[in-house]
PDB file of N, CA and C in Angstrom:
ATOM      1  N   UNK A   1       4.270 -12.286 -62.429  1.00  0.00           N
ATOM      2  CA  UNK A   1       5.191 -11.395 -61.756  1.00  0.00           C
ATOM      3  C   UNK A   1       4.932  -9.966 -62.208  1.00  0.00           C
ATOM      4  N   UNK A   2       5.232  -9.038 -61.268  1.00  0.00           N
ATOM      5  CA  UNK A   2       5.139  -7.463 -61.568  1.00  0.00           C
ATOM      6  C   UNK A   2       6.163  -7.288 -62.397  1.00  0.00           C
ATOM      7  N   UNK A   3       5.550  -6.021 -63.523  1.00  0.00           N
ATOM      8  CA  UNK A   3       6.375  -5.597 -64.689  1.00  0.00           C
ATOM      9  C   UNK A   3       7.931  -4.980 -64.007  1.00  0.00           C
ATOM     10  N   UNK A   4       8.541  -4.521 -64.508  1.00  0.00           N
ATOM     11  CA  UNK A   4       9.581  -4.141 -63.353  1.00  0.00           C
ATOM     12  C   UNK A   4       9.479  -2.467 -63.742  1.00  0.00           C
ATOM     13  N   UNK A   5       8.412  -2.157 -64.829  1.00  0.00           N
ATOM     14  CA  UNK A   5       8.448  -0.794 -65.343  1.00  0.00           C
ATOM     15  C   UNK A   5       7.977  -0.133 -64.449  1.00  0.00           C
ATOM     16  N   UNK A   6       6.923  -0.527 -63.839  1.00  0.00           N
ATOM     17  CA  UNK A   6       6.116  -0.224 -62.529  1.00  0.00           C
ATOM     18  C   UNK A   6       6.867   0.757 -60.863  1.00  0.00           C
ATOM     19  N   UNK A   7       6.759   1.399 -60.742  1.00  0.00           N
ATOM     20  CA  UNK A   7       7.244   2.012 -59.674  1.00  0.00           C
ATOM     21  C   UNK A   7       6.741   1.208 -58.575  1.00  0.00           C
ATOM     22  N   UNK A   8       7.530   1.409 -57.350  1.00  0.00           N
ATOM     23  CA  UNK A   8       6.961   0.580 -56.198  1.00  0.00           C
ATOM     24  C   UNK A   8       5.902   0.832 -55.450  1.00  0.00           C
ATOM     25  N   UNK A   9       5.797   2.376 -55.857  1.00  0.00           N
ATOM     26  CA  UNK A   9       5.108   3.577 -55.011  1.00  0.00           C
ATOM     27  C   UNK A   9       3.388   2.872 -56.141  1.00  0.00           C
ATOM     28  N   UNK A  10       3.740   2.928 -56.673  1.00  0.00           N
ATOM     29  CA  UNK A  10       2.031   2.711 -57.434  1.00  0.00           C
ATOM     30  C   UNK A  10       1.598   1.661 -57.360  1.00  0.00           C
ATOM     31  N   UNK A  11       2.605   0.587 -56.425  1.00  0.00           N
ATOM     32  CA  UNK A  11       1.722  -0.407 -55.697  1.00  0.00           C
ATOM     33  C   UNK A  11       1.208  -0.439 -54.483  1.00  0.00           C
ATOM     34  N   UNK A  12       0.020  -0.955 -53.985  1.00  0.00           N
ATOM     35  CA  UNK A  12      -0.483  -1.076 -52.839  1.00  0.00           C
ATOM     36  C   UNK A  12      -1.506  -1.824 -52.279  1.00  0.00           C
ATOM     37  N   UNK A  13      -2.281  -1.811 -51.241  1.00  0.00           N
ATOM     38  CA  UNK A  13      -3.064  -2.844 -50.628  1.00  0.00           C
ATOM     39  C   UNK A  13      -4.076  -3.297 -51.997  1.00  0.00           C
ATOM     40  N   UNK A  14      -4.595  -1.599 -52.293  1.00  0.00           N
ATOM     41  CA  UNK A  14      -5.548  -1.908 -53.057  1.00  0.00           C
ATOM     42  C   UNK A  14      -5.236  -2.114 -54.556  1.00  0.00           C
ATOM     43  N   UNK A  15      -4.240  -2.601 -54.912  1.00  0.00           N
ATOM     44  CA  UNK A  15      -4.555  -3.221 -55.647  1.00  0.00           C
ATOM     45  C   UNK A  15      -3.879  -4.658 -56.289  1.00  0.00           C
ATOM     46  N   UNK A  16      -4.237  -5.447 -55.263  1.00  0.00           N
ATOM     47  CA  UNK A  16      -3.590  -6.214 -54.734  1.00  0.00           C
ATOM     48  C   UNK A  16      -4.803  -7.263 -54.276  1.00  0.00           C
ATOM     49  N   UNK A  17      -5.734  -7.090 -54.495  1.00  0.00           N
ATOM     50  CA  UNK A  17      -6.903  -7.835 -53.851  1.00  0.00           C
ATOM     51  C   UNK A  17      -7.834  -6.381 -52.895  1.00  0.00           C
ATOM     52  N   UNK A  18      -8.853  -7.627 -52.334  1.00  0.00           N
ATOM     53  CA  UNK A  18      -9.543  -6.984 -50.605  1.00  0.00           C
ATOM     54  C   UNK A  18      -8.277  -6.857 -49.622  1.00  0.00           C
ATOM     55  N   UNK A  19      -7.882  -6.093 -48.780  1.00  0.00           N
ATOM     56  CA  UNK A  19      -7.144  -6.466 -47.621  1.00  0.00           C
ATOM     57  C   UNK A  19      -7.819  -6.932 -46.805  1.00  0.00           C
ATOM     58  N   UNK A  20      -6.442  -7.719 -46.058  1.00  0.00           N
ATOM     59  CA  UNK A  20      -7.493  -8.649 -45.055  1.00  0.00           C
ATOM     60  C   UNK A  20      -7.152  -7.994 -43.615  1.00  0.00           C
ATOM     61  N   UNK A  21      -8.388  -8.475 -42.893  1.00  0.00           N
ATOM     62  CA  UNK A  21      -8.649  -7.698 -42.028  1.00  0.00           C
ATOM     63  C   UNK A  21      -7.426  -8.791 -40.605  1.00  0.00           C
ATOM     64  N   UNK A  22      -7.001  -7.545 -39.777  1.00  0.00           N
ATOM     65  CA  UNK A  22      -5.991  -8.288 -38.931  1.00  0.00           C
ATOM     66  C   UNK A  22      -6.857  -9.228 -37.954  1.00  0.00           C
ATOM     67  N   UNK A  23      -6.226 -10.571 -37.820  1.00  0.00           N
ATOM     68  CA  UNK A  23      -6.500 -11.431 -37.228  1.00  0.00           C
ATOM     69  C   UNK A  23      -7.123 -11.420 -35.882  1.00  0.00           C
ATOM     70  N   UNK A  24      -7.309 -10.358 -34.911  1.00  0.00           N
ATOM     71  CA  UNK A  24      -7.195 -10.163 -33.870  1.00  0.00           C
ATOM     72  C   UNK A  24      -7.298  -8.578 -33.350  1.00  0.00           C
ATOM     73  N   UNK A  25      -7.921  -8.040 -33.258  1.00  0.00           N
ATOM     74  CA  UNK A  25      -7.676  -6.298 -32.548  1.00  0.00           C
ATOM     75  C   UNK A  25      -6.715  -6.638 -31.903  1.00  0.00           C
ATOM     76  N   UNK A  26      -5.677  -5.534 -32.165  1.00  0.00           N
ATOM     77  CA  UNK A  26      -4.863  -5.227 -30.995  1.00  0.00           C
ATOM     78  C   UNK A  26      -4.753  -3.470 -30.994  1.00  0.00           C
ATOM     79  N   UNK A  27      -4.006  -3.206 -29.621  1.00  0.00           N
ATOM     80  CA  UNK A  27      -3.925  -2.102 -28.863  1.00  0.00           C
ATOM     81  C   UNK A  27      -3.395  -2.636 -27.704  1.00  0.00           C
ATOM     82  N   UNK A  28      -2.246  -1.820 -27.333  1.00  0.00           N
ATOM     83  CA  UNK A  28      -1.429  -1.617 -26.001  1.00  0.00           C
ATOM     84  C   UNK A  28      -1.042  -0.215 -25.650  1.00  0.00           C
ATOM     85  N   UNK A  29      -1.207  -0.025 -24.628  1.00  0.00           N
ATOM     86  CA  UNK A  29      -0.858   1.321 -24.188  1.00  0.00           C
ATOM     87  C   UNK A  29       0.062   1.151 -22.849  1.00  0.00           C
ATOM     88  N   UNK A  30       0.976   2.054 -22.826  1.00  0.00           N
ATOM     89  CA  UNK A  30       2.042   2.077 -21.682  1.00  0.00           C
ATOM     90  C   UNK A  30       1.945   3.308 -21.075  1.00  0.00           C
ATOM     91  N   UNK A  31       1.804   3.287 -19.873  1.00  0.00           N
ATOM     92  CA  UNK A  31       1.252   4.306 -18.861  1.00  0.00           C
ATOM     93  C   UNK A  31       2.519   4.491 -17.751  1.00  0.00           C
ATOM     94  N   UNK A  32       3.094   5.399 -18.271  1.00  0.00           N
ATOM     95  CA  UNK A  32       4.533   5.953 -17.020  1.00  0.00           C
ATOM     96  C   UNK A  32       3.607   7.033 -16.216  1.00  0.00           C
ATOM     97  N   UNK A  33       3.674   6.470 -14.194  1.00  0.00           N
ATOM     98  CA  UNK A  33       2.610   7.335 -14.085  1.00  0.00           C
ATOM     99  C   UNK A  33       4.021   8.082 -12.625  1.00  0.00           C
ATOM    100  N   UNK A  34       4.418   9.456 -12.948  1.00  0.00           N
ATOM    101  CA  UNK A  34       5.217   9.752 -11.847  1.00  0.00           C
ATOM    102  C   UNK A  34       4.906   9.986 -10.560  1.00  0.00           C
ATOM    103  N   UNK A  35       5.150   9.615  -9.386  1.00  0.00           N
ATOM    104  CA  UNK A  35       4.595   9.435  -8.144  1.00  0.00           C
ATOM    105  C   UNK A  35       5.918   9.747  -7.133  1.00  0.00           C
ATOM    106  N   UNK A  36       5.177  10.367  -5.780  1.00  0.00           N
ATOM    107  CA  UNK A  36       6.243  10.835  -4.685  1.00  0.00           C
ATOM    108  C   UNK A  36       6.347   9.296  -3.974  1.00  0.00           C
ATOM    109  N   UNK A  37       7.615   9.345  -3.171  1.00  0.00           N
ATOM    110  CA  UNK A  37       7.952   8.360  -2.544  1.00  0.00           C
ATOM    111  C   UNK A  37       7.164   8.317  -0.552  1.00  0.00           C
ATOM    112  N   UNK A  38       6.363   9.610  -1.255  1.00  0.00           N
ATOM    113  CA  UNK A  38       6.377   9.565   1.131  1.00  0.00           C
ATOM    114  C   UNK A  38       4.911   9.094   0.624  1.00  0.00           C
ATOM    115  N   UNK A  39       4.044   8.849   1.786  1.00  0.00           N
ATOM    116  CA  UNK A  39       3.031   8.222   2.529  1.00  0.00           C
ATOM    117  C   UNK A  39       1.895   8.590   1.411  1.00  0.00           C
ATOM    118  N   UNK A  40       1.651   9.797   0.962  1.00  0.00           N
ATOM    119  CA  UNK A  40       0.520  10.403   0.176  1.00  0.00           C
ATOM    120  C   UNK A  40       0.890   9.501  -0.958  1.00  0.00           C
ATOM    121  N   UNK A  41       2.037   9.678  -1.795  1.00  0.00           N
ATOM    122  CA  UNK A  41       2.466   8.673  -3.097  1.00  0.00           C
ATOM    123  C   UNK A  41       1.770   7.491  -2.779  1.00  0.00           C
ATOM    124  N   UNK A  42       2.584   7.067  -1.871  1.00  0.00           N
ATOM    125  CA  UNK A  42       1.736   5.357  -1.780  1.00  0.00           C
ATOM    126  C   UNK A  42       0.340   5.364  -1.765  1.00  0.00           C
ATOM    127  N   UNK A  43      -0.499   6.039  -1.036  1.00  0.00           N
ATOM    128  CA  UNK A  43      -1.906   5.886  -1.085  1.00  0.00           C
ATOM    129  C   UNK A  43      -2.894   6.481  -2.295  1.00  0.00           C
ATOM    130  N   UNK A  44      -1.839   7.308  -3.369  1.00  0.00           N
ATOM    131  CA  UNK A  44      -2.265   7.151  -4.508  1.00  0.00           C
ATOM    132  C   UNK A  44      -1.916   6.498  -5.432  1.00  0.00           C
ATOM    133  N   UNK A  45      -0.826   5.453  -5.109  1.00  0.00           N
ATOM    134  CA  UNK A  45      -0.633   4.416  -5.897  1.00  0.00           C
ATOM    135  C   UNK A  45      -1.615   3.443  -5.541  1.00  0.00           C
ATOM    136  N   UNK A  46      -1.797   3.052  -4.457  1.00  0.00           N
ATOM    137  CA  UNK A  46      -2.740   2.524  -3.774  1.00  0.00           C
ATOM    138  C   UNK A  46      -4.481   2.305  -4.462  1.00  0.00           C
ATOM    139  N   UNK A  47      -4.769   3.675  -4.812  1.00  0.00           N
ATOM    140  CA  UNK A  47      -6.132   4.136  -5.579  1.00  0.00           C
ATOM    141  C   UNK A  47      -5.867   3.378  -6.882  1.00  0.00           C
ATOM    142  N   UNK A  48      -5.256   4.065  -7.252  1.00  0.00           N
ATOM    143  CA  UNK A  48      -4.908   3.604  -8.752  1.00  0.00           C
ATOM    144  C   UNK A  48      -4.521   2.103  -9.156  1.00  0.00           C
ATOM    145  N   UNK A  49      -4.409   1.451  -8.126  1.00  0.00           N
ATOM    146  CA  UNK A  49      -4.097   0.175  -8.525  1.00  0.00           C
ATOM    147  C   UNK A  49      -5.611  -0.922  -7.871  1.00  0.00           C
ATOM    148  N   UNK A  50      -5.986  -0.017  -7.274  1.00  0.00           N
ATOM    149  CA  UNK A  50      -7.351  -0.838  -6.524  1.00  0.00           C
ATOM    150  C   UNK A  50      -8.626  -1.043  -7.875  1.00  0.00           C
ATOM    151  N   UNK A  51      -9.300  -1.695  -7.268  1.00  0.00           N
ATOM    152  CA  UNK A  51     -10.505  -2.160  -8.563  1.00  0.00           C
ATOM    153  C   UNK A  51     -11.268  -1.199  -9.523  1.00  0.00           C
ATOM    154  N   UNK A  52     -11.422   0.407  -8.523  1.00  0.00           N
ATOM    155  CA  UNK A  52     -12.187   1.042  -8.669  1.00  0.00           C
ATOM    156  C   UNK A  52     -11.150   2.190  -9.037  1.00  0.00           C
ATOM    157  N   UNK A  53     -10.155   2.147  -9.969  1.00  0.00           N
ATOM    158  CA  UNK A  53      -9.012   2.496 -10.029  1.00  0.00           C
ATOM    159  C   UNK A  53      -9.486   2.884 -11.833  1.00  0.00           C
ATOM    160  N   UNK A  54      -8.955   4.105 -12.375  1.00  0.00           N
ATOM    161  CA  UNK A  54      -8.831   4.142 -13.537  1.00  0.00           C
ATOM    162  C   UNK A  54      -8.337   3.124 -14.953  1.00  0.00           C
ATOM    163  N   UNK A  55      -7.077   2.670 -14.085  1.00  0.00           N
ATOM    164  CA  UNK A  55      -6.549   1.644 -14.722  1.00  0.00           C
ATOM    165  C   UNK A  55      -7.175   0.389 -14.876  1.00  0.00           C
ATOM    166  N   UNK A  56      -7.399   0.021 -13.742  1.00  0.00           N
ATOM    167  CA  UNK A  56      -8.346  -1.568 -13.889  1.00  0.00           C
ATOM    168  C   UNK A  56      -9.219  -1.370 -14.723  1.00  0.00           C
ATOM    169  N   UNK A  57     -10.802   0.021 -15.014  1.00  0.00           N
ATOM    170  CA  UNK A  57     -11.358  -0.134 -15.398  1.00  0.00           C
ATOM    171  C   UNK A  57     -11.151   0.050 -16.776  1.00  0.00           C
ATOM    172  N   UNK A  58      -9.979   0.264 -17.530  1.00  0.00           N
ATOM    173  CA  UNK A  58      -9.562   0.634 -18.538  1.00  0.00           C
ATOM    174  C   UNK A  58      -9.202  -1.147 -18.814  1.00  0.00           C
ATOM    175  N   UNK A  59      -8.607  -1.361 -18.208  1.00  0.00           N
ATOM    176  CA  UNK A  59      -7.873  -2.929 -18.492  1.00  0.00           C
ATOM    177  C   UNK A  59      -9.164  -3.794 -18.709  1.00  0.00           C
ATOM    178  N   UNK A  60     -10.441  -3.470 -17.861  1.00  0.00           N
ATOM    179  CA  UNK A  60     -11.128  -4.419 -18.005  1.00  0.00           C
ATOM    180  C   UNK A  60     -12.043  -4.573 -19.959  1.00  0.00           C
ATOM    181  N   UNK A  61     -12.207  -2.739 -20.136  1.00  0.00           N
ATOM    182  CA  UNK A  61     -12.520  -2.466 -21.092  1.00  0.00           C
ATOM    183  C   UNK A  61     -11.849  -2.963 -22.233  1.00  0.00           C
ATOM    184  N   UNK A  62     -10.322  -3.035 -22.383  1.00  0.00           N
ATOM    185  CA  UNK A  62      -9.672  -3.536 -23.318  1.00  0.00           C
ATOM    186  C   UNK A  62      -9.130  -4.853 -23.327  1.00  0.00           C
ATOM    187  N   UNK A  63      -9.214  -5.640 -22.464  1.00  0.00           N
ATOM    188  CA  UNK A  63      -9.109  -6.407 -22.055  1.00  0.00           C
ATOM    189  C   UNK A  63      -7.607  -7.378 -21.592  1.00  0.00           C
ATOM    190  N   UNK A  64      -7.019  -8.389 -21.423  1.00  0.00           N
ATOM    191  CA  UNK A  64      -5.721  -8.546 -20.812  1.00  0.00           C
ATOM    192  C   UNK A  64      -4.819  -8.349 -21.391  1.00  0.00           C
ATOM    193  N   UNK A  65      -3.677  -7.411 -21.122  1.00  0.00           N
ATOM    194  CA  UNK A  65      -2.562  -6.944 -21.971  1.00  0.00           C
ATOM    195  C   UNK A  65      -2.785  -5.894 -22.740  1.00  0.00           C
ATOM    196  N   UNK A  66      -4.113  -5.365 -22.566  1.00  0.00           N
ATOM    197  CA  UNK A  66      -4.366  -3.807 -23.089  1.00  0.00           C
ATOM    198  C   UNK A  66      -3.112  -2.702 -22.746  1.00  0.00           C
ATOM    199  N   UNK A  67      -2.748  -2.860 -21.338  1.00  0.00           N
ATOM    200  CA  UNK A  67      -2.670  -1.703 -20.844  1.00  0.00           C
ATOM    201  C   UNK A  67      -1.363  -1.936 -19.717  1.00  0.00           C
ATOM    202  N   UNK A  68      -0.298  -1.968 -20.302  1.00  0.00           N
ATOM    203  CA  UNK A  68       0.541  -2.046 -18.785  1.00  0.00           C
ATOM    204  C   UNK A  68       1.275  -0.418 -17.880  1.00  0.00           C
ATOM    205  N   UNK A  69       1.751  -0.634 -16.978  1.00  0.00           N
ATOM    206  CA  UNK A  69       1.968   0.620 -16.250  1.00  0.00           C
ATOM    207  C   UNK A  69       2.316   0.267 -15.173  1.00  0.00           C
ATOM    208  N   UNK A  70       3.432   1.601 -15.319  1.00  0.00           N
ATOM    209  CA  UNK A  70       4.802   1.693 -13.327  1.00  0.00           C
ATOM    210  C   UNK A  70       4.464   2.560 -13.385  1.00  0.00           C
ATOM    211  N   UNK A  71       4.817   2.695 -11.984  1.00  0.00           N
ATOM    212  CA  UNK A  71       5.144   3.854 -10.980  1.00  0.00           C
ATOM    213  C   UNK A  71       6.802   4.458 -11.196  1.00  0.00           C
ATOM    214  N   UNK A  72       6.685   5.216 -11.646  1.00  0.00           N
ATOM    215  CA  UNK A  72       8.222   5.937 -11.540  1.00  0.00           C
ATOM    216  C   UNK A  72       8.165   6.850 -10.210  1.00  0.00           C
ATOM    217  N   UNK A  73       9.077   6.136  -8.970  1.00  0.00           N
ATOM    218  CA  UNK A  73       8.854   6.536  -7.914  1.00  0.00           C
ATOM    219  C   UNK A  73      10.317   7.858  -7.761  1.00  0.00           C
ATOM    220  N   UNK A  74      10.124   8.518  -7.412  1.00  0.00           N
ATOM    221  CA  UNK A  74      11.232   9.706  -7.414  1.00  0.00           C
ATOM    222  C   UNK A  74      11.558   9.938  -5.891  1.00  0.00           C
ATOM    223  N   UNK A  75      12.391   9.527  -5.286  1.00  0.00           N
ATOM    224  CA  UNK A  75      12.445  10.085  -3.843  1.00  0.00           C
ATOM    225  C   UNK A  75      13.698  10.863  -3.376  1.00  0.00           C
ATOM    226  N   UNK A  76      13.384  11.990  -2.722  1.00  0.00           N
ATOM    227  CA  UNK A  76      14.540  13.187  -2.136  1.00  0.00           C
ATOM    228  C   UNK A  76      15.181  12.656  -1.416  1.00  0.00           C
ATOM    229  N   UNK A  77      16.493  12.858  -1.204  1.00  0.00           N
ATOM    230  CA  UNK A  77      17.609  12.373  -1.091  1.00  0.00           C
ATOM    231  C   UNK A  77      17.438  12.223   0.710  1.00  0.00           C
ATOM    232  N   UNK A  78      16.170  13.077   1.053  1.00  0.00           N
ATOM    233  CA  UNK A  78      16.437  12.999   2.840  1.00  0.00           C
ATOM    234  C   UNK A  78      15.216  11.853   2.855  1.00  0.00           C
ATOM    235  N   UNK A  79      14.941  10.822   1.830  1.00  0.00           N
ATOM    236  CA  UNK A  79      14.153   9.935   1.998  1.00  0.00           C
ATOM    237  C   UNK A  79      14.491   8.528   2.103  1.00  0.00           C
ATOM    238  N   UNK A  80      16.056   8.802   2.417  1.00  0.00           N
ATOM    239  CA  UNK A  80      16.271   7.378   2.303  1.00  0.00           C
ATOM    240  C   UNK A  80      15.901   6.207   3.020  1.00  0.00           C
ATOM    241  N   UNK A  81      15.230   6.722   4.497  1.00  0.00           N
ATOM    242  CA  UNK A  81      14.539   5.262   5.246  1.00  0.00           C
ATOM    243  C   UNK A  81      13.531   4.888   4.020  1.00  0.00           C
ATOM    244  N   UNK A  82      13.076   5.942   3.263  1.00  0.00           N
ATOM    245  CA  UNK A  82      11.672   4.823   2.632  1.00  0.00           C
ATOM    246  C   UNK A  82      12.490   4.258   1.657  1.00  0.00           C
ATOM    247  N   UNK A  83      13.136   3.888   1.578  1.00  0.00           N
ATOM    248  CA  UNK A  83      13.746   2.998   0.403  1.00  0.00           C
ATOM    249  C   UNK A  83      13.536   1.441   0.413  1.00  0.00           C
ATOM    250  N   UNK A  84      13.368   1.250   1.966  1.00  0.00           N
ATOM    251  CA  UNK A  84      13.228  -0.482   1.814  1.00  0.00           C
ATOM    252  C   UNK A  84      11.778  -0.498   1.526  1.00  0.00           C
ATOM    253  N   UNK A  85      10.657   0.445   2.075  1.00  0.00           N
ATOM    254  CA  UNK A  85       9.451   0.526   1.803  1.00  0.00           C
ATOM    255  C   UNK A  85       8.658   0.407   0.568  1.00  0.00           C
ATOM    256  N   UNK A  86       9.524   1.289  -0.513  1.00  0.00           N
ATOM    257  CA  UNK A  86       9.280   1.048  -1.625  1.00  0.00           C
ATOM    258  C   UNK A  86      10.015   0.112  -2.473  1.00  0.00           C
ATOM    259  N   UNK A  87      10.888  -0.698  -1.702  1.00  0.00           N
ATOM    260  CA  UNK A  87      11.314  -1.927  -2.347  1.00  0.00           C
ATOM    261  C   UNK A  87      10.247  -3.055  -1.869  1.00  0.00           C
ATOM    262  N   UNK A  88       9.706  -3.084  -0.771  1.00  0.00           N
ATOM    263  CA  UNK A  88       8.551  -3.785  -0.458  1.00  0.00           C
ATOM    264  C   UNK A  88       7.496  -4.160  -0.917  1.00  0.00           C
ATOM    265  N   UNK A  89       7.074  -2.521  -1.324  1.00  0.00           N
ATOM    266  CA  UNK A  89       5.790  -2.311  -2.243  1.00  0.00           C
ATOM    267  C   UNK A  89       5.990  -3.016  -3.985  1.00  0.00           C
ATOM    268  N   UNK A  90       7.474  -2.959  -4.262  1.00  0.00           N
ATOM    269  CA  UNK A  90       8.003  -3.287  -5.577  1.00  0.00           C
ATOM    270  C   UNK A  90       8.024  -4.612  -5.146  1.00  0.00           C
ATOM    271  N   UNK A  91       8.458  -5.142  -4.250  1.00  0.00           N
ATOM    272  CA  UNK A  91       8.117  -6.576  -4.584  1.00  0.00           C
ATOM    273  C   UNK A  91       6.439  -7.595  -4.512  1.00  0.00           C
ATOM    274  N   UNK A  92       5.744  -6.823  -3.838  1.00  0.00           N
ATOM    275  CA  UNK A  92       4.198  -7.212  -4.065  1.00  0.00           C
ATOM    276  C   UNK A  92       3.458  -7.134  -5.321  1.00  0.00           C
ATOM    277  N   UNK A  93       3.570  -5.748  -5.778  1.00  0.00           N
ATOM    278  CA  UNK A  93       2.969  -5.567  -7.203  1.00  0.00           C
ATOM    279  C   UNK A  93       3.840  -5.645  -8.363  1.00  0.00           C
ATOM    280  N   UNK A  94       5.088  -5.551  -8.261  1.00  0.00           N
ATOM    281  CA  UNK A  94       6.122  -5.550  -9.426  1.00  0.00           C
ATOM    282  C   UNK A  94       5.705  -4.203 -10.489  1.00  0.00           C
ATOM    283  N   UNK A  95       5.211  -3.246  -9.991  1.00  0.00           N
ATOM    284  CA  UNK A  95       4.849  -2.454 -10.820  1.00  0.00           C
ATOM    285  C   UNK A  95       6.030  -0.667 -10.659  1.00  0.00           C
ATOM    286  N   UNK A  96       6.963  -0.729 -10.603  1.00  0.00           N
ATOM    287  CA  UNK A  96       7.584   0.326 -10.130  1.00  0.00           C
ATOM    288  C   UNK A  96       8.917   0.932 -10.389  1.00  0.00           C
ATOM    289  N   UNK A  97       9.061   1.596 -11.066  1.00  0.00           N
ATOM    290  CA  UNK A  97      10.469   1.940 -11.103  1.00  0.00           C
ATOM    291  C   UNK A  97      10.773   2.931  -9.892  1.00  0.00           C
ATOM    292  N   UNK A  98      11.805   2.543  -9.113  1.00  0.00           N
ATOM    293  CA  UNK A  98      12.524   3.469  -8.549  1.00  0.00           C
ATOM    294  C   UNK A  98      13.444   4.190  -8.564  1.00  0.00           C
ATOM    295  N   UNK A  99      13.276   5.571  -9.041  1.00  0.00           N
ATOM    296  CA  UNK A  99      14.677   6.245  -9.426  1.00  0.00           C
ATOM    297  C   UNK A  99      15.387   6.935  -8.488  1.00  0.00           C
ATOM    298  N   UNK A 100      17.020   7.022  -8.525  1.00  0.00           N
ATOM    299  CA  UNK A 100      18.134   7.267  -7.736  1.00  0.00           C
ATOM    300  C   UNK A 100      17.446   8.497  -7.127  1.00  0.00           C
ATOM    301  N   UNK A 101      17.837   8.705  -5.897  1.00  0.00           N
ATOM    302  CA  UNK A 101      17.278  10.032  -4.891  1.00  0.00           C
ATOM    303  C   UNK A 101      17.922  10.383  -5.315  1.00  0.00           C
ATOM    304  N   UNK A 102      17.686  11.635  -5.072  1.00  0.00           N
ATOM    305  CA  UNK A 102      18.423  13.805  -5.133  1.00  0.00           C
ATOM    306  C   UNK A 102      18.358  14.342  -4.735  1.00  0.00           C
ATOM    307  N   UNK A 103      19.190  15.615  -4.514  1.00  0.00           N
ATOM    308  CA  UNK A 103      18.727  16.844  -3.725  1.00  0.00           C
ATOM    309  C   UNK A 103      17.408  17.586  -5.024  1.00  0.00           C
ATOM    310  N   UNK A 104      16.774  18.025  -4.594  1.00  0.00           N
ATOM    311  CA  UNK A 104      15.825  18.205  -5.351  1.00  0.00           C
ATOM    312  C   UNK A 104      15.921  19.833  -5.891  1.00  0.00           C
ATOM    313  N   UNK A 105      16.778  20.780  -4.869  1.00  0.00           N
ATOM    314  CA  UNK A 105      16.648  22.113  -4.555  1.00  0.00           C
ATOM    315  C   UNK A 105      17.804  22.195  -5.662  1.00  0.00           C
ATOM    316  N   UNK A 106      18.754  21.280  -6.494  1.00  0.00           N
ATOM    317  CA  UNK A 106      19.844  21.670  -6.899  1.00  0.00           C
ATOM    318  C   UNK A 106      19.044  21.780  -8.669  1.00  0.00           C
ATOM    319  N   UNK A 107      19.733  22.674  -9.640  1.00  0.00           N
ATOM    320  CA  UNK A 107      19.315  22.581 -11.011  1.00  0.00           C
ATOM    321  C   UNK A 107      20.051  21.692 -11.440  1.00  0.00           C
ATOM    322  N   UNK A 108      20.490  21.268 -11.543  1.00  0.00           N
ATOM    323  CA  UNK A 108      20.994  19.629 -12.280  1.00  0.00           C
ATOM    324  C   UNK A 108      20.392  18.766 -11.555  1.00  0.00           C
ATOM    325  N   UNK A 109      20.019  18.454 -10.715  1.00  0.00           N
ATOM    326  CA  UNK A 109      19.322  17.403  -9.918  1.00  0.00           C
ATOM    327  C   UNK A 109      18.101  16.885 -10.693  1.00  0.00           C
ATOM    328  N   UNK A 110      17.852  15.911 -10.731  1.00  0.00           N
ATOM    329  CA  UNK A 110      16.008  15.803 -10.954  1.00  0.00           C
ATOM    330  C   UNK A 110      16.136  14.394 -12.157  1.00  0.00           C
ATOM    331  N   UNK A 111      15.082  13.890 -12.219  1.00  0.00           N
ATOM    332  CA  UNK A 111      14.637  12.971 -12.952  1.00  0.00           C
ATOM    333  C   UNK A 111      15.237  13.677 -14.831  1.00  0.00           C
ATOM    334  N   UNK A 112      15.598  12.402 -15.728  1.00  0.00           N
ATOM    335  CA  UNK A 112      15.800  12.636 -16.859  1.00  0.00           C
ATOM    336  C   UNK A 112      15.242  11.579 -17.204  1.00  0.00           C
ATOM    337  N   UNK A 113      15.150  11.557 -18.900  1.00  0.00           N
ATOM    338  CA  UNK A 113      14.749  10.993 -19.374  1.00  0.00           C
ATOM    339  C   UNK A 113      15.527   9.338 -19.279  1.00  0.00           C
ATOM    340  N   UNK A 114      17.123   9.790 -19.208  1.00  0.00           N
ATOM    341  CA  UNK A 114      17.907   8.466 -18.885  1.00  0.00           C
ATOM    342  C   UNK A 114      17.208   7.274 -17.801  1.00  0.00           C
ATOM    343  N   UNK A 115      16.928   8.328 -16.197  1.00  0.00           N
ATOM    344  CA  UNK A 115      15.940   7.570 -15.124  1.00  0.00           C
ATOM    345  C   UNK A 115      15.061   6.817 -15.976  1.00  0.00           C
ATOM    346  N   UNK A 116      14.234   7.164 -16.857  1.00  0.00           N
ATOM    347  CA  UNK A 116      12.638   6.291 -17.446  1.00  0.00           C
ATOM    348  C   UNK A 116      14.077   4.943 -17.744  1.00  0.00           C
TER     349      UNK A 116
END
């Protein structure tokens, strides 16, 4: 057993043995990527989720569970037909947060950190 004279601070890996090396690499990264709700949004969500997509080729590099990531979709308050649209799109890929519309023109209005 350790002396108890010993501070805690002047113990450590090394000296303690070799440390051992972790079982497994790991790395995860979480990618909040903010995106508009009209037609252009979608077709760059679209890119980005296709093969030839930043993300995939990142996922493929690190391999499964490297790398997860939504869409934090933001849409103006005169957007409300696309709302079932992007509940659509949320139910195919499951990749999406949709946050409450706004007037966008107002200074209190707008995405907070609460929305993430």
């Amino acid at each position: 057993l350790l002396d108890k004279t010993v501070p805690p601070w002047h113990i450590g890996h090394d000296t303690c043995g070799p440390p051992t090396a972790p079982p497994v690499p790991f790395a995860q990264v979480m990618v909040v990527i903010l995106s508009s709700a009209d037609q252009q949004g979608k077709s760059f969500r679209s890119v980005l989720r296709g093969s030839r997509g930043w993300m995939n080729r990142f996922l493929q590099l690190g391999g499964v569970g490297s790398l997860r990531w939504t869409f934090a979709v933001y849409p103006r308050s005169d957007q409300g037909t696309l709302h079932v649209d992007l509940e659509e799109e949320n139910d195919l890929h499951k990749d999406m947060l949709i946050l409450p519309a706004s007037d966008r023109t107002s200074r209190t209005a707008g995405p907070t950190t609460d929305h993430l």
